[in-house]
Protein backbone atom coordinates (compact mmCIF):
# COMPACT_ATOMS: atom_id res chain seq x y z
CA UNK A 1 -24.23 2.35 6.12
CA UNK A 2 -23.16 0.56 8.96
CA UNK A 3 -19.11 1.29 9.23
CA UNK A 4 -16.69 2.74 12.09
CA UNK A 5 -18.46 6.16 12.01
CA UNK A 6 -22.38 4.36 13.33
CA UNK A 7 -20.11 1.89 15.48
CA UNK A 8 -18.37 5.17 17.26
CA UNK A 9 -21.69 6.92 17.39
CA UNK A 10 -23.43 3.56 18.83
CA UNK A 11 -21.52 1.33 20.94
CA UNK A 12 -21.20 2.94 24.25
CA UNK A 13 -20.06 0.11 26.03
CA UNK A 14 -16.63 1.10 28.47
CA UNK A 15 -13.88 -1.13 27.36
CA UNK A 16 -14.38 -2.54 31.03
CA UNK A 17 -17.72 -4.12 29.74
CA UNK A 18 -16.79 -4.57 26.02
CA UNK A 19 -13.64 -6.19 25.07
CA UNK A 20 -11.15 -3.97 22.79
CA UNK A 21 -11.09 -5.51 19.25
CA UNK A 22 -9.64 -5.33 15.51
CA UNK A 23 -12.79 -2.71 14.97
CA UNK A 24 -11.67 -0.19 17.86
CA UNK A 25 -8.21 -0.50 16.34
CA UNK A 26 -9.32 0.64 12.74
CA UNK A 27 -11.29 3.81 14.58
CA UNK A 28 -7.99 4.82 16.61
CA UNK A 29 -5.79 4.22 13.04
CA UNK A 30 -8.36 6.37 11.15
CA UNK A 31 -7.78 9.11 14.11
CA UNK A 32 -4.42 9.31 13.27
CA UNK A 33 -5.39 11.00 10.27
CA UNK A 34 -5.88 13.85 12.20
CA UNK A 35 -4.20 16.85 12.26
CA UNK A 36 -3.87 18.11 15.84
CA UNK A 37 -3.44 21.81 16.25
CA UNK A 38 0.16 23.01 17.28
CA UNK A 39 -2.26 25.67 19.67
CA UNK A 40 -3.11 22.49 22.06
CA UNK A 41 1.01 21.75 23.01
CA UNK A 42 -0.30 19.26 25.18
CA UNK A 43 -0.87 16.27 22.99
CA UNK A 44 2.75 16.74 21.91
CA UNK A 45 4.05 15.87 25.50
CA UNK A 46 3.24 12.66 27.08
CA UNK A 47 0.73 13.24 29.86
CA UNK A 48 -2.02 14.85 27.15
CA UNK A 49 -5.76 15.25 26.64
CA UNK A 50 -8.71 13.31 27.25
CA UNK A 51 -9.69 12.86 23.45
CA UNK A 52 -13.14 14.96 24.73
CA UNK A 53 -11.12 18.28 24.90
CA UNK A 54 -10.44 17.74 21.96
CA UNK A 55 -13.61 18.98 20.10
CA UNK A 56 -13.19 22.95 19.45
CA UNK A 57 -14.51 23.76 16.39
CA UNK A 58 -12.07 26.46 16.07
CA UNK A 59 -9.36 23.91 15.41
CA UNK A 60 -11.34 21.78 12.81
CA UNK A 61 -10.26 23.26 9.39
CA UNK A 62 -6.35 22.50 10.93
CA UNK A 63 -7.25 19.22 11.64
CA UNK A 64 -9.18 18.04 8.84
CA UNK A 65 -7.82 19.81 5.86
CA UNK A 66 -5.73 17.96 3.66
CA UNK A 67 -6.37 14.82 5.58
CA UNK A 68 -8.19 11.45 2.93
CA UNK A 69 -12.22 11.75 3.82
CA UNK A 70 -12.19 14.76 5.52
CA UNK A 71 -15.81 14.67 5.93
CA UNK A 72 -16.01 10.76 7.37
CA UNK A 73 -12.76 11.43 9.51
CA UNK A 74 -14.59 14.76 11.04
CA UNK A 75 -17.76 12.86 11.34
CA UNK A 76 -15.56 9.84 13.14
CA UNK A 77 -13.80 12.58 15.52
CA UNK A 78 -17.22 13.93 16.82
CA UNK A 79 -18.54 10.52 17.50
CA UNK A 80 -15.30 9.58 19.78
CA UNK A 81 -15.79 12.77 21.42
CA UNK A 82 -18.99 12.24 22.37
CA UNK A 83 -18.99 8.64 22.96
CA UNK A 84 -17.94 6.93 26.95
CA UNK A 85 -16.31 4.58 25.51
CA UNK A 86 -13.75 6.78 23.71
CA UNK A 87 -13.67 10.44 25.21
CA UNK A 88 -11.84 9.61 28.16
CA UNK A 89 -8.59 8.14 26.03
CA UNK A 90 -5.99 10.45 26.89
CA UNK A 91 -4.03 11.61 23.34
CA UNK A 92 -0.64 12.43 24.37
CA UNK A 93 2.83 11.89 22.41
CA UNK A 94 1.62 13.54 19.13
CA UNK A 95 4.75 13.67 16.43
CA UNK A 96 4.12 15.01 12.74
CA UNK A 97 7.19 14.85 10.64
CA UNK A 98 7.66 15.53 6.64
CA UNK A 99 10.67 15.61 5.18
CA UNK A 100 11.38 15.66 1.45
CA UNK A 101 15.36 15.73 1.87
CA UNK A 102 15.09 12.06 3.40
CA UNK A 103 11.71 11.00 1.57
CA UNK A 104 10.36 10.73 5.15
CA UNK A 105 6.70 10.93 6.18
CA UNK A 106 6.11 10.06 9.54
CA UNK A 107 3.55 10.35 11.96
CA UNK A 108 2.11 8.69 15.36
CA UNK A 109 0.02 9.49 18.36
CA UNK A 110 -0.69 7.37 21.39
CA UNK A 111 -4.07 6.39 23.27
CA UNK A 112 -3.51 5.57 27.04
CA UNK A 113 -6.84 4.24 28.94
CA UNK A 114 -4.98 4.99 32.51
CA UNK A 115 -2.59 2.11 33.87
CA UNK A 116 -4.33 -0.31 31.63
CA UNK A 117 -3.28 -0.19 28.32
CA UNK A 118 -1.98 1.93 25.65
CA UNK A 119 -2.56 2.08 21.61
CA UNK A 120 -0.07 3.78 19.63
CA UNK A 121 -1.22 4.33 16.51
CA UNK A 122 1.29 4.79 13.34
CA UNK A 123 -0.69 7.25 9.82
CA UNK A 124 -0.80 5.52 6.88
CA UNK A 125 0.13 7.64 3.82
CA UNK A 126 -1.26 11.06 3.68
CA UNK A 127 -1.76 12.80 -0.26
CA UNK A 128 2.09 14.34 -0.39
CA UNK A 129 4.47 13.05 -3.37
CA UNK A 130 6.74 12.51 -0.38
CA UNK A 131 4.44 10.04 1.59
CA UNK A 132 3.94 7.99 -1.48
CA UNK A 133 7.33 8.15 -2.50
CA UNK A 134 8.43 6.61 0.35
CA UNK A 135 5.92 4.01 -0.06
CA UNK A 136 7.28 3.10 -3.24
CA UNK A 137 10.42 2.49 -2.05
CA UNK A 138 9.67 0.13 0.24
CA UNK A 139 9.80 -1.84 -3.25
CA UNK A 140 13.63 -2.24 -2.74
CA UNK A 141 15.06 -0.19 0.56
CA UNK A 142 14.95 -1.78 3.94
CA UNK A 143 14.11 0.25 6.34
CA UNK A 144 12.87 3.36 5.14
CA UNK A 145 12.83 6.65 7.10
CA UNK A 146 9.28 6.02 8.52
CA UNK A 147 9.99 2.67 10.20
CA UNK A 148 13.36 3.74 11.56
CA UNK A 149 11.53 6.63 13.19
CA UNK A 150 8.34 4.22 14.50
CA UNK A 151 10.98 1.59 16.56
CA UNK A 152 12.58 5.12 18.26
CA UNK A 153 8.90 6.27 18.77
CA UNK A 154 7.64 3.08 20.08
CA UNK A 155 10.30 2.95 22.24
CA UNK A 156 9.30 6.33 23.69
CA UNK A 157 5.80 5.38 24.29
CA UNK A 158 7.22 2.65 26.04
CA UNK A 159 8.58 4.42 28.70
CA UNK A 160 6.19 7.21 29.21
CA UNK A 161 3.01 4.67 29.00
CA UNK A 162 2.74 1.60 31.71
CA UNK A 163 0.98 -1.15 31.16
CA UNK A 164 0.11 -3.36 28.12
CA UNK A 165 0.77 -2.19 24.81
CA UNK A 166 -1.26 -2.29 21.49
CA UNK A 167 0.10 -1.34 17.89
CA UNK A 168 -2.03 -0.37 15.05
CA UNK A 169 -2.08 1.64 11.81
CA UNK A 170 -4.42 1.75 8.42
CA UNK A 171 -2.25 1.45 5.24
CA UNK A 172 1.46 2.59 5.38
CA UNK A 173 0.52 3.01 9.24
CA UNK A 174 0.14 -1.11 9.82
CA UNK A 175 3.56 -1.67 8.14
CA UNK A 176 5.23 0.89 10.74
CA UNK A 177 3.10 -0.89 13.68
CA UNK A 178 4.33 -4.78 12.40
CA UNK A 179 7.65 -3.07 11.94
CA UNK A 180 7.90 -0.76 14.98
CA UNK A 181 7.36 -4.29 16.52
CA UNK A 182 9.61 -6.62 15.37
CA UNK A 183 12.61 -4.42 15.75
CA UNK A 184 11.80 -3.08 19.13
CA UNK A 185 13.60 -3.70 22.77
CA UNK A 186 12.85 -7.29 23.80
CA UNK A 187 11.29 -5.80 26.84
CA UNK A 188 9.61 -3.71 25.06
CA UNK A 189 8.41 -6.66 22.69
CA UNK A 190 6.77 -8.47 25.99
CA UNK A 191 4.76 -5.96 26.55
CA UNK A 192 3.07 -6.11 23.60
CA UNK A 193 -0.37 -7.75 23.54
CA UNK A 194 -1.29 -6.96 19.82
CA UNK A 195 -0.23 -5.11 16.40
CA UNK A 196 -2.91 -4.88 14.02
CA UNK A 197 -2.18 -3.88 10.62
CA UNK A 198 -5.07 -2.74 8.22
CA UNK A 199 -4.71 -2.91 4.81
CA UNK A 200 -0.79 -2.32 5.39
CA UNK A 201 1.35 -3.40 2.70
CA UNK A 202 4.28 -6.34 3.57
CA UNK A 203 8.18 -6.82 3.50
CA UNK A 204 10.77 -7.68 1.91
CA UNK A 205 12.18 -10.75 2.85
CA UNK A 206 15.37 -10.04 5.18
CA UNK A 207 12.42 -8.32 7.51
CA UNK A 208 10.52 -11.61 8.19
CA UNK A 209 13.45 -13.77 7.93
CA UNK A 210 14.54 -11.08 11.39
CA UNK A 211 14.49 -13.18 14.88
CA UNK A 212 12.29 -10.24 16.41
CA UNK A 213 9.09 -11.20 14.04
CA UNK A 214 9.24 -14.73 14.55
CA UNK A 215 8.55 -13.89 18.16
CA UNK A 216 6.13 -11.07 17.16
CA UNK A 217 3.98 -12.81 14.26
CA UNK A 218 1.12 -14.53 16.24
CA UNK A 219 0.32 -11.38 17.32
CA UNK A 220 -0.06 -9.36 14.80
CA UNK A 221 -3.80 -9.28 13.23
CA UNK A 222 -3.93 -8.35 9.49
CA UNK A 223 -7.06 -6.97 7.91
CA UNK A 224 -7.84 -6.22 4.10
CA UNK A 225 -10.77 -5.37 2.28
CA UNK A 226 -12.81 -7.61 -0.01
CA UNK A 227 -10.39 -6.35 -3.59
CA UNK A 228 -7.33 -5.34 -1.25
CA UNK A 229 -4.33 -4.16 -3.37
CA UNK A 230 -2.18 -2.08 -0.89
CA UNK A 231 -2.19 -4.94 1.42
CA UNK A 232 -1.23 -7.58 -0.15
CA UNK A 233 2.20 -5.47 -1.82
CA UNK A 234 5.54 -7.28 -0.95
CA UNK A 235 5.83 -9.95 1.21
CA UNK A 236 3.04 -11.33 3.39
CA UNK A 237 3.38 -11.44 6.78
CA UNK A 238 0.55 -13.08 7.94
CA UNK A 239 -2.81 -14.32 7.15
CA UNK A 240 -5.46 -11.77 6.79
CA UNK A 241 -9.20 -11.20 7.67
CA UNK A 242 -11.13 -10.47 4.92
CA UNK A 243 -13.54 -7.65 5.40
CA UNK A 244 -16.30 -7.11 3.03
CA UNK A 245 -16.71 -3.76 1.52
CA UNK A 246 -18.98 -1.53 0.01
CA UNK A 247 -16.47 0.36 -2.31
CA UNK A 248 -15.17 -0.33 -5.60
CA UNK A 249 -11.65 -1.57 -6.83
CA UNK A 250 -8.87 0.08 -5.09
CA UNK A 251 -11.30 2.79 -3.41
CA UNK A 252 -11.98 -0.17 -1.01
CA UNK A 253 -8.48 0.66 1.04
CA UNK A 254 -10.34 3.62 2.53
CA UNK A 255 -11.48 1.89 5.72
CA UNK A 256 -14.86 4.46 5.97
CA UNK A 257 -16.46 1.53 3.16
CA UNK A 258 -15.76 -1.75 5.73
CA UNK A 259 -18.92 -2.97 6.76
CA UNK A 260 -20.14 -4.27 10.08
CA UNK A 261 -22.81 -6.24 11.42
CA UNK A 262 -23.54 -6.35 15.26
CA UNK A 263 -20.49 -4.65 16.28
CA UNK A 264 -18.09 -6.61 14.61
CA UNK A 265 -17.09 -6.84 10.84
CA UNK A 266 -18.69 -8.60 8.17
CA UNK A 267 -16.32 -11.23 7.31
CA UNK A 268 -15.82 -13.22 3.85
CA UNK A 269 -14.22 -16.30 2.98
CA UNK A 270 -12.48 -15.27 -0.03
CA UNK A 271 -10.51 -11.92 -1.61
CA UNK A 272 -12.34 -10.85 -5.03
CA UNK A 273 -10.75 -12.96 -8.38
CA UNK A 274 -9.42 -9.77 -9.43
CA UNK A 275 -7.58 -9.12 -5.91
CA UNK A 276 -5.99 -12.27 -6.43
CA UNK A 277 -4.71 -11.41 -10.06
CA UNK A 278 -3.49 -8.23 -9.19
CA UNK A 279 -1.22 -9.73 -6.49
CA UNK A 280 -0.47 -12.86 -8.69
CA UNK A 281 0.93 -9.64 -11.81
CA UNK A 282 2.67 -7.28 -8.72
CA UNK A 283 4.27 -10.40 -7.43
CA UNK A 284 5.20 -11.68 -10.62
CA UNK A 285 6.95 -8.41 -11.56
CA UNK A 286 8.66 -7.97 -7.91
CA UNK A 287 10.30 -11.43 -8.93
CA UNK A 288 11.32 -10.28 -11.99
CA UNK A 289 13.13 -6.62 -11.90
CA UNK A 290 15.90 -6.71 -9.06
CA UNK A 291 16.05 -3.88 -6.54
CA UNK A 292 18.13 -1.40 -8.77
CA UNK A 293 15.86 -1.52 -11.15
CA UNK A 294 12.66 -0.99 -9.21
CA UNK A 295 14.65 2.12 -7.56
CA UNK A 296 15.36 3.46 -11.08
CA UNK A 297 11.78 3.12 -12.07
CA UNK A 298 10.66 5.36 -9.00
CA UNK A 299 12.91 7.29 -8.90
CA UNK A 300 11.49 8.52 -12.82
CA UNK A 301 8.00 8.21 -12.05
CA UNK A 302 8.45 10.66 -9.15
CA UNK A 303 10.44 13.17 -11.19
CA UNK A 304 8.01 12.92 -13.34
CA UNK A 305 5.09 13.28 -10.98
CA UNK A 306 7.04 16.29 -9.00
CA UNK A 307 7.36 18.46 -12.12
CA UNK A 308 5.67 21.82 -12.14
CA UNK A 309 6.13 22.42 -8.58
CA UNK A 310 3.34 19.76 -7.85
CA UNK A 311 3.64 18.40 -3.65
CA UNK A 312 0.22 17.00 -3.38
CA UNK A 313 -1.40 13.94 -5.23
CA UNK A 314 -4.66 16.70 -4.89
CA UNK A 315 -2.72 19.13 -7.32
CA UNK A 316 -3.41 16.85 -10.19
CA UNK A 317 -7.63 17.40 -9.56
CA UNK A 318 -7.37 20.84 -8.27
CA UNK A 319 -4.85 22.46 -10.32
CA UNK A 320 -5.42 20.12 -13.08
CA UNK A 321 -4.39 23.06 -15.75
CA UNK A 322 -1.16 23.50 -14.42
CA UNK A 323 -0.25 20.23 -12.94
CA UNK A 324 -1.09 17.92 -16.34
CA UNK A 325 0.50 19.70 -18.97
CA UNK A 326 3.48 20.01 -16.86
CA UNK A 327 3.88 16.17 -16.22
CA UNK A 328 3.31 15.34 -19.64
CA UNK A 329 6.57 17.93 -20.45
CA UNK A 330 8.54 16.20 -17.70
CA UNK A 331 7.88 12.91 -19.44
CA UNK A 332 8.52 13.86 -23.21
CA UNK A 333 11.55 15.62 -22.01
CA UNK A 334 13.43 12.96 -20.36
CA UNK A 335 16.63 11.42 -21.65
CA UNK A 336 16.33 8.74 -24.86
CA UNK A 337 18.22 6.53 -22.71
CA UNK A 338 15.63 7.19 -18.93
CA UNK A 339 12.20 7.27 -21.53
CA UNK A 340 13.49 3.93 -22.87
CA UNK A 341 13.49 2.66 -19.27
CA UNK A 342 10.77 3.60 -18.46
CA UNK A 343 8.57 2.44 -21.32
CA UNK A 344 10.18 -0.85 -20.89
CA UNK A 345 9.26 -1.40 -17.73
CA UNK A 346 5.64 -0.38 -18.02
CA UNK A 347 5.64 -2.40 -21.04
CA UNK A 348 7.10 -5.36 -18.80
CA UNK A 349 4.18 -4.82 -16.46
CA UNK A 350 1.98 -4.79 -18.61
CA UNK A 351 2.33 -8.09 -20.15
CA UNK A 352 3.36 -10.06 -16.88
CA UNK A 353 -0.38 -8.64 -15.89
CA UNK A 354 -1.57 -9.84 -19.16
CA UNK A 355 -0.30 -13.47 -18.01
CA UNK A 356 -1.60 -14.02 -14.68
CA UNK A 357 -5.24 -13.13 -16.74
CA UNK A 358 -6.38 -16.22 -17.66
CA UNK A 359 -5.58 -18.08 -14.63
CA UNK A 360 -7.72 -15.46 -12.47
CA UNK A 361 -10.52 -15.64 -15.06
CA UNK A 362 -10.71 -19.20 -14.55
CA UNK A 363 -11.31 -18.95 -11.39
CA UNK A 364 -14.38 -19.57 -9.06
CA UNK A 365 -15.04 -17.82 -5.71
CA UNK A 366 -16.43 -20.94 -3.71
């Protein structure tokens, strides 16, 4: 299939000859997947690697393990390393942080191509409860952990980095990079050429309603697969670029199934009808349960999910014996009045989604 992983392997064009675009800026999100090994200290300060010296097989099961496609991501890593156009990016500025005490999952790494330019690029969600916990608040908290923590790191890169700057992240990573940029150091702000944001979920309101993204918005570049969900959560903060894909549902948010043509990629006119119900039911219920509510609800579905000493999404499939029964005895053995709550709210869901049905049934793609 032609995706990121044949464009890496392919186009060996310097960015002197070929222009960077919204394709190079999904391959160095994706790379921020990566786990890079505490036993090469130097991408942790900021003079770093080239991205070539990278490639030691010795570190791969560190830096792939755990991580969403291992086996695309690894695949993507050898192609950069290989390829002119990428090897000679200089990783520096590494920062990994997890933190279940403040439902923080950060992490960002910075690209510099010499005086030129820089990318910083902001992970998206990895598989820990904590990751996606703090996802789910950004359903009523402004700003969580992870975005407090990109405007400090931005700044940072900033003044280590010269030159132009680029933002970028996949998922969770393209909300830091909008965010990271509207809250930033008006100098810091000028600098900025571009913030791409792939598949990244939105706002809530007070953030675009914030002086620092009216001057930011035209340059931020949104793109979402073909049945996007994650990206069109919360508020919208721009218009997107729909990218045709060659998963299915909600597997389309993992950016290895984005299709390309001729370097570039293949572009539609139109999210799928059932994208555009799902947003029309999510949106619809966002209107309808206020903040303390929605913080109630994830709050239980966590506790929930966390029972039986579960950390990892993964535990679910892998230790499936363990992990099961003991969510199902978290959830029969919650209060009458939090089990109430909770089946209320799903049940609330459920029939808002049951609404916005017809309307998306009735409609034609054109």
């Amino acid at each position: 299939m032609n995706n990121i992983i044949r464009y890496a392997a392919e186009v060996l064009d310097t960015f002197d000859t070929r222009p960077f675009s919204d394709v190079d800026s999904l391959i160095l999100s994706c790379a921020a997947y990566i786990h890079l090994p505490g036993a090469l200290p130097a991408v942790r300060d900021w003079d770093g690697l080239r991205l070539a010296e990278l490639y030691r097989a010795e570190h791969f099961a560190a830096m792939f393990s755990g991580t969403f496609a291992p086996e695309d991501l690894r695949a993507l890593f050898c192609a950069l390393a290989a390829s002119p156009r990428f090897r000679d990016l200089r990783v520096c500025g590494f920062r990994e942080v997890l933190d279940p005490a403040q439902e923080k999952q950060f992490s960002a790494v910075t690209f510099c191509l010499g005086r030129d330019w820089t990318y910083v690029a902001f992970r998206g969600t990895d598989s820990t409860l904590v990751g996606w916990k703090e996802d789910f608040n950004m359903t009523f908290q402004t700003p969580i952990p992870s975005q407090v923590e990109a405007v400090r790191y931005l700044g940072q890169a900033a003044r280590h980095c010269p030159g132009a700057l680029r933002l970028g992240g996949h998922s969770k990573g393209g909300n830091l990079a909008v965010y990271a940029a509207t809250f930033c150091r008006p100098e810091v702000q000028k600098r900025i050429i571009s913030v791409y944001s792939h598949d990244g979920p939105g706002f809530l309101e007070t953030v675009l309603q914030h002086p620092g993204f009216s001057r930011i918005h035209d340059r931020v570049e949104k793109t979402l697969p073909q049945s996007s969900v994650v990206g069109l959560l919360l508020e919208q903060q721009e218009t997107g670029k729909i990218i045709r894909s060659s998963g299915v549902g909600v597997s389309q948010h993992d950016p290895f199934t984005w299709e390309l043509e001729n370097g570039a990629f293949v572009v539609l006119e139109h999210l799928t009808p059932e994208a555009r119900y799902l947003d029309r039911a999510l949106t619809a219920w966002l209107q309808q349960v206020d903040p303390a509510q929605r913080e109630r609800l994830v709050d239980v579905l966590f506790q929930v999910l966390g029972a039986g000493d579960i950390q990892r999404f993964s535990d679910l499939r892998t230790d499936w014996q363990k992990a099961v029964p003991a969510v199902v005895h978290a959830a029969s053995h919650l209060d009458p009045e939090t089990r109430e709550f909770l089946f209320q709210t799903l049940k609330e869901l459920a029939s808002l989604s049951l609404k916005a049905l017809p309307e998306s049934l009735l409609e034609k793609d054109n």
